[in-house]
Protein backbone atom coordinates (compact mmCIF):
# COMPACT_ATOMS: atom_id res chain seq x y z
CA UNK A 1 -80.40 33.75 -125.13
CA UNK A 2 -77.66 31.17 -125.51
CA UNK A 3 -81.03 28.61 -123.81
CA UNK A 4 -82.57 29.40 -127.27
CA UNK A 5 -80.14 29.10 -129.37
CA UNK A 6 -79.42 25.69 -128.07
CA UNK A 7 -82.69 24.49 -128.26
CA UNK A 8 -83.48 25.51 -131.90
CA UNK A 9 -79.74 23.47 -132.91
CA UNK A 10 -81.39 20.73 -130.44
CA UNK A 11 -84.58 20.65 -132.54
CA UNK A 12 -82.68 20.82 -135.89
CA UNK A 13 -80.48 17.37 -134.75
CA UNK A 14 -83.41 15.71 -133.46
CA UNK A 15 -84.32 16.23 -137.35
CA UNK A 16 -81.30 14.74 -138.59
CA UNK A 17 -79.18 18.17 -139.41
CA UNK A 18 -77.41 20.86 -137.84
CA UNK A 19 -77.87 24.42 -138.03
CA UNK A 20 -75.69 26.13 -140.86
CA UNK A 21 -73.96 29.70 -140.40
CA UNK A 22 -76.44 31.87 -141.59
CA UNK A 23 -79.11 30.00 -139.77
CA UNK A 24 -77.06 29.78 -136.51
CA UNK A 25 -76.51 33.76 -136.69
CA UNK A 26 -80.20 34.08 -137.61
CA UNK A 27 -81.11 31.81 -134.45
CA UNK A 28 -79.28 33.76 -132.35
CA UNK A 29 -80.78 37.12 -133.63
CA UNK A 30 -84.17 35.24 -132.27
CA UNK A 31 -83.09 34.31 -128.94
CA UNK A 32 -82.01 37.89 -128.53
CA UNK A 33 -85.49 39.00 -129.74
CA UNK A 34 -86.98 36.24 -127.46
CA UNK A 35 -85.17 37.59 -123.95
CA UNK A 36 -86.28 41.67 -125.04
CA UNK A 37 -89.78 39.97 -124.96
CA UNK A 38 -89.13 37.96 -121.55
CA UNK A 39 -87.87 41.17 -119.93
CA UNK A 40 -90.62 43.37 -121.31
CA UNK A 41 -93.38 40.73 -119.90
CA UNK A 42 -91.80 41.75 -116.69
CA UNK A 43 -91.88 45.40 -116.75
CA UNK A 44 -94.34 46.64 -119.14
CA UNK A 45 -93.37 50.11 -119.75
CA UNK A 46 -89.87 48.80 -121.27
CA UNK A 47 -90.09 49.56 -124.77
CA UNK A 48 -90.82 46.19 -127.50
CA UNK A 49 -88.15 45.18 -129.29
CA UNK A 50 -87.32 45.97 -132.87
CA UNK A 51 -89.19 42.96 -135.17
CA UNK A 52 -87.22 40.94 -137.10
CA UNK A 53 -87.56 40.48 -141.14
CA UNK A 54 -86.19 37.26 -142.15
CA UNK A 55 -85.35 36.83 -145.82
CA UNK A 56 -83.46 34.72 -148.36
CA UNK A 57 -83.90 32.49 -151.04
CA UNK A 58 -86.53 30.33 -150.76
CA UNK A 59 -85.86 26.78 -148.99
CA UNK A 60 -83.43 27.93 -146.59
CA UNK A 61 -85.23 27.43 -142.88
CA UNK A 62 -86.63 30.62 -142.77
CA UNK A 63 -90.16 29.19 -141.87
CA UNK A 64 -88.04 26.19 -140.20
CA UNK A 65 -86.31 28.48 -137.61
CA UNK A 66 -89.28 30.97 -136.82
CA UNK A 67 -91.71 27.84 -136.33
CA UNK A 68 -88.68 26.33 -133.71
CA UNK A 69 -88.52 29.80 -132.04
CA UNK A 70 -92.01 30.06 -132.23
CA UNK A 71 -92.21 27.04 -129.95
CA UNK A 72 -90.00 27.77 -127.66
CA UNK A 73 -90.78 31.65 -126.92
CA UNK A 74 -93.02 31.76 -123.86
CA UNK A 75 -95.18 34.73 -124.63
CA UNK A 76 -98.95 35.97 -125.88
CA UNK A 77 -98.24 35.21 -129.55
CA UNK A 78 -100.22 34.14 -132.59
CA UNK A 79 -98.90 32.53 -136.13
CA UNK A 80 -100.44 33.66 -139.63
CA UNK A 81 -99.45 32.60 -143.14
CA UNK A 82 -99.57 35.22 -145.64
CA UNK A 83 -102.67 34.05 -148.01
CA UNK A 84 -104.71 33.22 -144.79
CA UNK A 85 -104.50 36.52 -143.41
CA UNK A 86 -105.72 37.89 -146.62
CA UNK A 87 -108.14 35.67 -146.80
CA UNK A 88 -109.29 37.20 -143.37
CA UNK A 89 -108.60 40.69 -144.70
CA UNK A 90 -111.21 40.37 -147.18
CA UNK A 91 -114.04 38.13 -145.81
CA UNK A 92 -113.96 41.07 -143.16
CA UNK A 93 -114.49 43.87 -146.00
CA UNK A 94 -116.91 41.85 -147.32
CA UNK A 95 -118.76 41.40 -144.15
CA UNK A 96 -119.59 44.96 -143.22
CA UNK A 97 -121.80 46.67 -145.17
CA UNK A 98 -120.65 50.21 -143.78
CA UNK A 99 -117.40 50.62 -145.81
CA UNK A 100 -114.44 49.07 -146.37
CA UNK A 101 -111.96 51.07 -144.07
CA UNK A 102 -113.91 50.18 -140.82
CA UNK A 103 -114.16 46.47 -141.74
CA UNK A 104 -110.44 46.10 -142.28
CA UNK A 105 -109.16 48.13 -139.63
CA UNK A 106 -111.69 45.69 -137.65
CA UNK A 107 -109.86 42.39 -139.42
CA UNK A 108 -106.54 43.89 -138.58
CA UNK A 109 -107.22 44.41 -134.77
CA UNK A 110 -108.67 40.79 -134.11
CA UNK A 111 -105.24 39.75 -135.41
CA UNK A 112 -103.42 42.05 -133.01
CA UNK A 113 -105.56 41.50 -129.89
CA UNK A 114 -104.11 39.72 -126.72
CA UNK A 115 -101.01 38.95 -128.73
CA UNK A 116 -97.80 40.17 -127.54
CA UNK A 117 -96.15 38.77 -130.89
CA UNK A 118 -96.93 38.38 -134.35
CA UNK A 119 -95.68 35.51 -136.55
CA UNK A 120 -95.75 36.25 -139.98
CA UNK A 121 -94.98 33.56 -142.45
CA UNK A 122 -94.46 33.83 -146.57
CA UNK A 123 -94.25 37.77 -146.67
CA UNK A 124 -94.75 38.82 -149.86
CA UNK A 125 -96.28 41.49 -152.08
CA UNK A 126 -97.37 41.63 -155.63
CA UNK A 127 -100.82 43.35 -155.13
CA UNK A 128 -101.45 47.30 -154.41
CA UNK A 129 -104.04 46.67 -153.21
CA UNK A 130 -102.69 43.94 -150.54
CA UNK A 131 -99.79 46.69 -150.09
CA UNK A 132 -102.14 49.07 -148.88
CA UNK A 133 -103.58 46.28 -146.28
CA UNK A 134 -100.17 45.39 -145.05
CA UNK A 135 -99.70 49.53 -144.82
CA UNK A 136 -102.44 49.34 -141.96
CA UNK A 137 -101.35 46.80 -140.34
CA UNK A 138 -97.41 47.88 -139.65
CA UNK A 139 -99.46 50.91 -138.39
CA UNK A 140 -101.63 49.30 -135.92
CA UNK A 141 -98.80 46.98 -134.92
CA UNK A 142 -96.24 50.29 -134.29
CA UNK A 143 -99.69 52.02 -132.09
CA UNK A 144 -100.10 49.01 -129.68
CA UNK A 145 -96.02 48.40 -129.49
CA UNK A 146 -96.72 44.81 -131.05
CA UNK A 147 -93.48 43.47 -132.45
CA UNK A 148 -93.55 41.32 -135.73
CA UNK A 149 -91.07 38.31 -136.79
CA UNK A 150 -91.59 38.13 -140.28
CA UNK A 151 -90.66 35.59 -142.69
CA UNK A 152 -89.71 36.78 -146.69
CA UNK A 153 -88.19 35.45 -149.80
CA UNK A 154 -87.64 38.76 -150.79
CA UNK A 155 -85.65 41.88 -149.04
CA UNK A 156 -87.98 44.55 -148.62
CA UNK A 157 -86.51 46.43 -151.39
CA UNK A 158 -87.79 43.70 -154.08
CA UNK A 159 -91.20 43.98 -151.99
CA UNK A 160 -94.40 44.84 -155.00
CA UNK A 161 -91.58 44.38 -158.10
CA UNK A 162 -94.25 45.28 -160.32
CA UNK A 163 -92.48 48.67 -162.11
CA UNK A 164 -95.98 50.11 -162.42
CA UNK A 165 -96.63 49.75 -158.48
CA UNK A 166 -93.63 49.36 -157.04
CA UNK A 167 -92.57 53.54 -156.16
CA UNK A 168 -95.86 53.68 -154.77
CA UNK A 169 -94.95 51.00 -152.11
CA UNK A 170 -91.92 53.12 -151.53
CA UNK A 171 -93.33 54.73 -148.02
CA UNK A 172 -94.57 50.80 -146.80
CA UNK A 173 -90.61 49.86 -147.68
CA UNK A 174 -88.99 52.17 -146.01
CA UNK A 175 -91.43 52.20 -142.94
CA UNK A 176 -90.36 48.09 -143.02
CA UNK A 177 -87.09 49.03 -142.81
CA UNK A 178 -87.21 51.48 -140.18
CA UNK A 179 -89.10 49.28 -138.05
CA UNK A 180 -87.76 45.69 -138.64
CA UNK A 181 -84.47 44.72 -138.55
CA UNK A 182 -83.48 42.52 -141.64
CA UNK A 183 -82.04 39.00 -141.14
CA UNK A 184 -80.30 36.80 -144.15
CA UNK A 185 -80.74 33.42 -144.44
CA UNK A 186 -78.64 32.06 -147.35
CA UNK A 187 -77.38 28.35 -146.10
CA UNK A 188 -77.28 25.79 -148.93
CA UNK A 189 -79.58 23.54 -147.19
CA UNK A 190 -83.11 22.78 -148.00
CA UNK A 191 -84.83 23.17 -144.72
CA UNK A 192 -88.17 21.42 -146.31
CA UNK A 193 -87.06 18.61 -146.14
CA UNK A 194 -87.02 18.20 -142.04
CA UNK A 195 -89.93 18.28 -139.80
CA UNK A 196 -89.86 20.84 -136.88
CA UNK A 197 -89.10 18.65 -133.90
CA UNK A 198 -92.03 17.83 -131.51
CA UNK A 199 -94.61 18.41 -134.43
CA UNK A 200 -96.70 15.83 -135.95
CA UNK A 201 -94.74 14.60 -139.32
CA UNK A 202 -97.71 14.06 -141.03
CA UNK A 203 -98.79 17.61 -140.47
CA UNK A 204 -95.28 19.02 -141.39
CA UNK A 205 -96.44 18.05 -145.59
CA UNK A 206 -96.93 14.75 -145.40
CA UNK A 207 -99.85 14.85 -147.36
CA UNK A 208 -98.55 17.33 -149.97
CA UNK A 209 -95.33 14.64 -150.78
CA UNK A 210 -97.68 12.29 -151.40
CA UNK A 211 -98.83 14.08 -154.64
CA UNK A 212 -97.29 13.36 -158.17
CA UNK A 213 -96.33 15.40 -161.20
CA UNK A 214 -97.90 13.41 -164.43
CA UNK A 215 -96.97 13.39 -167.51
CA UNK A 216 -98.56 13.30 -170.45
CA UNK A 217 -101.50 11.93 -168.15
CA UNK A 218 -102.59 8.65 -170.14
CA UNK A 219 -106.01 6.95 -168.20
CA UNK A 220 -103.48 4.10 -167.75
CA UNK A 221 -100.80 6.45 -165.63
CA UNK A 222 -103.95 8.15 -163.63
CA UNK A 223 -105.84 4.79 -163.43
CA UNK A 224 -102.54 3.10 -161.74
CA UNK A 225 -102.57 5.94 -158.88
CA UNK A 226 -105.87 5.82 -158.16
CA UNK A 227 -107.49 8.72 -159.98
CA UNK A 228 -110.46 7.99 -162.69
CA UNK A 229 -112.17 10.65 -164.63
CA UNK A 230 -116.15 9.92 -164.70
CA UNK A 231 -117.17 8.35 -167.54
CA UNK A 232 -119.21 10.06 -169.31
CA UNK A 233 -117.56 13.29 -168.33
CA UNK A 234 -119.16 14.98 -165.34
CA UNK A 235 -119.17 18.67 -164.56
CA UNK A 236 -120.37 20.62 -161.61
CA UNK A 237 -120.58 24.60 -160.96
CA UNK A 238 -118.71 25.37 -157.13
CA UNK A 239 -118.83 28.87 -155.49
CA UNK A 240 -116.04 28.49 -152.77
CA UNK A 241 -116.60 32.90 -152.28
CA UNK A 242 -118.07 34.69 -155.19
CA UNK A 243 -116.43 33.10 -158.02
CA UNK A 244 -118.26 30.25 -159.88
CA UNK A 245 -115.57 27.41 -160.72
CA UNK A 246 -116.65 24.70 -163.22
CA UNK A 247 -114.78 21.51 -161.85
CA UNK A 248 -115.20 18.14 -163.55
CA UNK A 249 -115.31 15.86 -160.98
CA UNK A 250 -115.76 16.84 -157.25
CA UNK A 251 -115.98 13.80 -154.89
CA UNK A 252 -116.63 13.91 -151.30
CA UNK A 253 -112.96 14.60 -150.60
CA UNK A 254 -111.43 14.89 -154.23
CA UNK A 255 -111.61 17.97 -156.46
CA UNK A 256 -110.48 17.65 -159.83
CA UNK A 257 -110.39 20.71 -162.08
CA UNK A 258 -108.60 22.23 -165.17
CA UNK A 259 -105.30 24.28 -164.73
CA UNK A 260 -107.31 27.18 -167.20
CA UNK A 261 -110.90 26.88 -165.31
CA UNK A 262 -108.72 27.29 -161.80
CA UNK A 263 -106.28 29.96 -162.68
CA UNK A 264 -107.39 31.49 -166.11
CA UNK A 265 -110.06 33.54 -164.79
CA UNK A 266 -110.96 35.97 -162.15
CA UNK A 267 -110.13 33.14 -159.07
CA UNK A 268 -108.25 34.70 -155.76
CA UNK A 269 -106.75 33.01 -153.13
CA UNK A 270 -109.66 33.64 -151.21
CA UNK A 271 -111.52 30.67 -153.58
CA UNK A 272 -108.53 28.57 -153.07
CA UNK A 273 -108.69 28.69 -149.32
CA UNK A 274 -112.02 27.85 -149.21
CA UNK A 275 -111.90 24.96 -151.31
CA UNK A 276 -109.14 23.57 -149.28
CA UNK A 277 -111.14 23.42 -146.40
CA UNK A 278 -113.31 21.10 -148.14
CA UNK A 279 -111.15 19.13 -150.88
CA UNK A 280 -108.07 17.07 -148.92
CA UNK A 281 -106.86 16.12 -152.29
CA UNK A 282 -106.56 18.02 -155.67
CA UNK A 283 -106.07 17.08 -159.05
CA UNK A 284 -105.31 19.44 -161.99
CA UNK A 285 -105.03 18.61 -165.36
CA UNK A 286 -104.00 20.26 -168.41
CA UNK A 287 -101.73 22.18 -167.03
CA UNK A 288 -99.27 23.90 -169.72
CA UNK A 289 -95.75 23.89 -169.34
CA UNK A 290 -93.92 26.25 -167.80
CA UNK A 291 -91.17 26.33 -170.97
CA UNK A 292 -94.19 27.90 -173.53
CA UNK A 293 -96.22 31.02 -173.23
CA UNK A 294 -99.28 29.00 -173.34
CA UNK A 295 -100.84 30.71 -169.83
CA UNK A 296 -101.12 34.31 -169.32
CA UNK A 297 -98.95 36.03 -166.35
CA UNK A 298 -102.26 36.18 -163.99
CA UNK A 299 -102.69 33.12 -164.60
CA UNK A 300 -99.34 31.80 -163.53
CA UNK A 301 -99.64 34.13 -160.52
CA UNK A 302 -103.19 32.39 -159.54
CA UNK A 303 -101.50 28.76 -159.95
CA UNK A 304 -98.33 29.93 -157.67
CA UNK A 305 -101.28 30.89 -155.08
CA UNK A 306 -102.41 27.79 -155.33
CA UNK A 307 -99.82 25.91 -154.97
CA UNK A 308 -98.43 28.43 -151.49
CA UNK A 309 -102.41 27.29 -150.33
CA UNK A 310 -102.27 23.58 -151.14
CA UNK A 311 -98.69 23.79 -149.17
CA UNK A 312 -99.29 25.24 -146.14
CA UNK A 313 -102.81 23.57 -145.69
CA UNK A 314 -100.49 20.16 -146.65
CA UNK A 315 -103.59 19.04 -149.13
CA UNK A 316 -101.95 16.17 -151.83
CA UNK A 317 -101.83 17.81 -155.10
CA UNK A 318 -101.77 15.96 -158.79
CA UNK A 319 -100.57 18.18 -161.30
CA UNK A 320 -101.33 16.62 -165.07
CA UNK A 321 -100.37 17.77 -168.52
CA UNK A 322 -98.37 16.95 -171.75
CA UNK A 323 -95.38 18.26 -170.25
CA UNK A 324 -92.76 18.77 -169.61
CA UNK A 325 -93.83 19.90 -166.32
CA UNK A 326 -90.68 20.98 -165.04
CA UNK A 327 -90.29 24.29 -163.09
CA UNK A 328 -86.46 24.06 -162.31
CA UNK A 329 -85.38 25.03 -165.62
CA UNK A 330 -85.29 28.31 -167.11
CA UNK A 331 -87.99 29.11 -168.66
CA UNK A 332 -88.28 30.45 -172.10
CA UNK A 333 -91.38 32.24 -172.30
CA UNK A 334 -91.73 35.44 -170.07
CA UNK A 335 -95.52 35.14 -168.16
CA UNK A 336 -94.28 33.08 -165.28
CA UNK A 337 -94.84 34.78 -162.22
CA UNK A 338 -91.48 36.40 -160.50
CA UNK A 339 -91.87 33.84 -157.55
CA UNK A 340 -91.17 31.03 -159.64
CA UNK A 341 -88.35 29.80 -157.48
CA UNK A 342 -91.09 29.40 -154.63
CA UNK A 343 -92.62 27.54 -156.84
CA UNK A 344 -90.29 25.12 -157.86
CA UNK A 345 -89.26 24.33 -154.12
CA UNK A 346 -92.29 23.39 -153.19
CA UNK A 347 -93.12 21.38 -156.32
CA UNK A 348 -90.01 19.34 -156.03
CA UNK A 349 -91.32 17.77 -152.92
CA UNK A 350 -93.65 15.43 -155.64
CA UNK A 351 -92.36 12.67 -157.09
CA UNK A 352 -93.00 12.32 -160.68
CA UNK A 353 -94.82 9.90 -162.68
CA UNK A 354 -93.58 8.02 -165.73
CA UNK A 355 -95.13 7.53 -168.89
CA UNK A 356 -96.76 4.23 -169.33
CA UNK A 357 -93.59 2.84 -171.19
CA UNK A 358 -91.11 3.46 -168.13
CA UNK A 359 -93.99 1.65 -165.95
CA UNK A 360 -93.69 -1.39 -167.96
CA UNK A 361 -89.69 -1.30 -167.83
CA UNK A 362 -90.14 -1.04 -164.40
CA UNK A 363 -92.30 -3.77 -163.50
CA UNK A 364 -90.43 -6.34 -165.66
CA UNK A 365 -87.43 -4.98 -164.05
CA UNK A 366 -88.95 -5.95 -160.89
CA UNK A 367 -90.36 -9.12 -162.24
């Protein structure tokens, strides 16, 4: 155990930091996990050890330390992000013609299969009907004595706060509960800023820092960064699943599309993933601020999706509007999704662009 330990604090001061109190006592909570699941491999009827719910506010090495452990744990394991193993959830319902239970149960046991571990990163619920998928699968994980290590920004008991679904998720909460043990991360550091050691850095976000925040989006700011709306203005109809997007400029590795086109109508995370696979960088204008009530709560929700997708898949993201884009103050209207704080750490990775006067007071600063 104390092997462990030392090699996640190793990893953390090859990345330029050291492991804070919470994350030290969460760390060791892992290495205890990890030597259950040594001993285990080497008598198989031992019983699994209890899985591990990590949770705190966002930014605070949750991911950090379970993607560490991850690489040091010597077992049968296998890593999923939350939106991708929807994404699989889904395309599996939708690929069986013979019912929906069947298909998923089907989804949910290729994820458990000839893994003796389950990573789960960016737990979260805000569906019922994604509460009823995540129902199945603590099922099938408790019947083949698969432990979970689960990453959260939310204790279970905030899990689906919607007050018109959340008692109904009451018998998923307290099964979470009774089978994970829970695990607080609440250190003052910002663990996204520091690559895992021994990964590629410019897999560990690179890509995604490289994006920019505009504002108010002048042809002059986009023009000096690269990005050029077609002249006259182009438009072309994508279908990433089922969902026809209307984007206005799709190049053979840029999509550019409108905040209200993207999240405004019946989009999923599903469309999102699939356009990432094809789209390395994004740029979407018009976005509203997040101070006014100009976007509906769905909405919101869809762009926070979006954002959790363009993250983890590290795509560079342009976000353009009037402004002020700004999602680290509070906000005044009341439609922005309950995640916003996810939100807001990720999107203060991207710098920020001035308007076209600051540019000029820059360059004859530097001139």
């Amino acid at each position: 155990m104390r092997t462990l330990v030392e090699g996640m604090a190793h990893d953390a001061a090859r990345s330029g930091f050291e492991l804070e109190s919470s994350q030290r006592q969460a760390a060791g909570r892992l290495a205890a996990f990890g030597a259950q699941v040594t001993r285990r491999r080497r008598a198989l009827p031992r019983k699994p050890p209890r899985s591990l719910y990590l949770h705190g506010p966002v930014g605070r090495g949750k991911t950090w330390l379970m993607d560490s452990f991850y690489g040091r744990l010597e077992a049968r394991k296998r890593r999923v992000h939350f939106h991708d193993f929807f994404r699989k959830l889904h395309s599996g319902a939708h690929a069986v013609e013979s019912g929906n239970g069947p298909a998923i149960q089907q989804s949910v046991d290729a994820l458990l299969d000839g893994v003796e571990v389950l990573f789960f990163d960016e737990f979260h619920v805000h569906d019922i009907g994604d509460g009823m998928f995540i129902s199945r699968l603590l099922r099938a994980a408790a019947q083949r004595r698969i432990p979970l290590v689960v990453t959260s920004n939310y204790a279970p008991d905030d899990l689906l706060p919607n007050p018109l679904w959340h008692d109904h998720f009451l018998p998923t909460i307290e099964a979470i509960k009774e089978m994970m043990d829970t695990v607080e991360i609440t250190g003052a550091s910002d663990f996204r800023r520091y690559p895992v050691a021994g990964t590629d850095p410019a897999a560990d976000s690179g890509a995604f820092r490289s994006g920019r925040i505009i504002s108010p989006g002048t042809p002059r700011q986009l023009g000096r960064l690269g990005l050029f709306q077609p002249t006259p203005p182009q438009s072309r109809v994508l279908t990433p699943t089922t969902q026809p997007i209307v984007v206005k400029n799709s190049d053979p590795d840029l999509l550019w599309v409108g905040f209200e086109e993207l999240c405004g109508g019946l989009t999923s995370t599903s469309d999102f993933l699939a356009l990432a696979e094809t789209f390395r960088t994004w740029v979407i204008d018009d976005v509203p601020s997040p101070a006014d009530d100009a976007a509906s709560a769905p909405a919101w929700q869809r762009f926070s999706n979006v954002v959790d997708v363009l993250y983890d898949q590290d795509i560079t993201l342009f976000l353009v509007g009037d402004g002020p884009l700004d999602w680290d103050v509070e906000p005044s209207g009341t439609a922005l999704p309950v995640d916003l704080a996810r939100i807001a750490s990720r999107l203060s990775l991207l710098s920020r662009s001035h308007p076209d006067k600051d540019m000029d007071s820059e360059e004859a600063a530097g001139s």
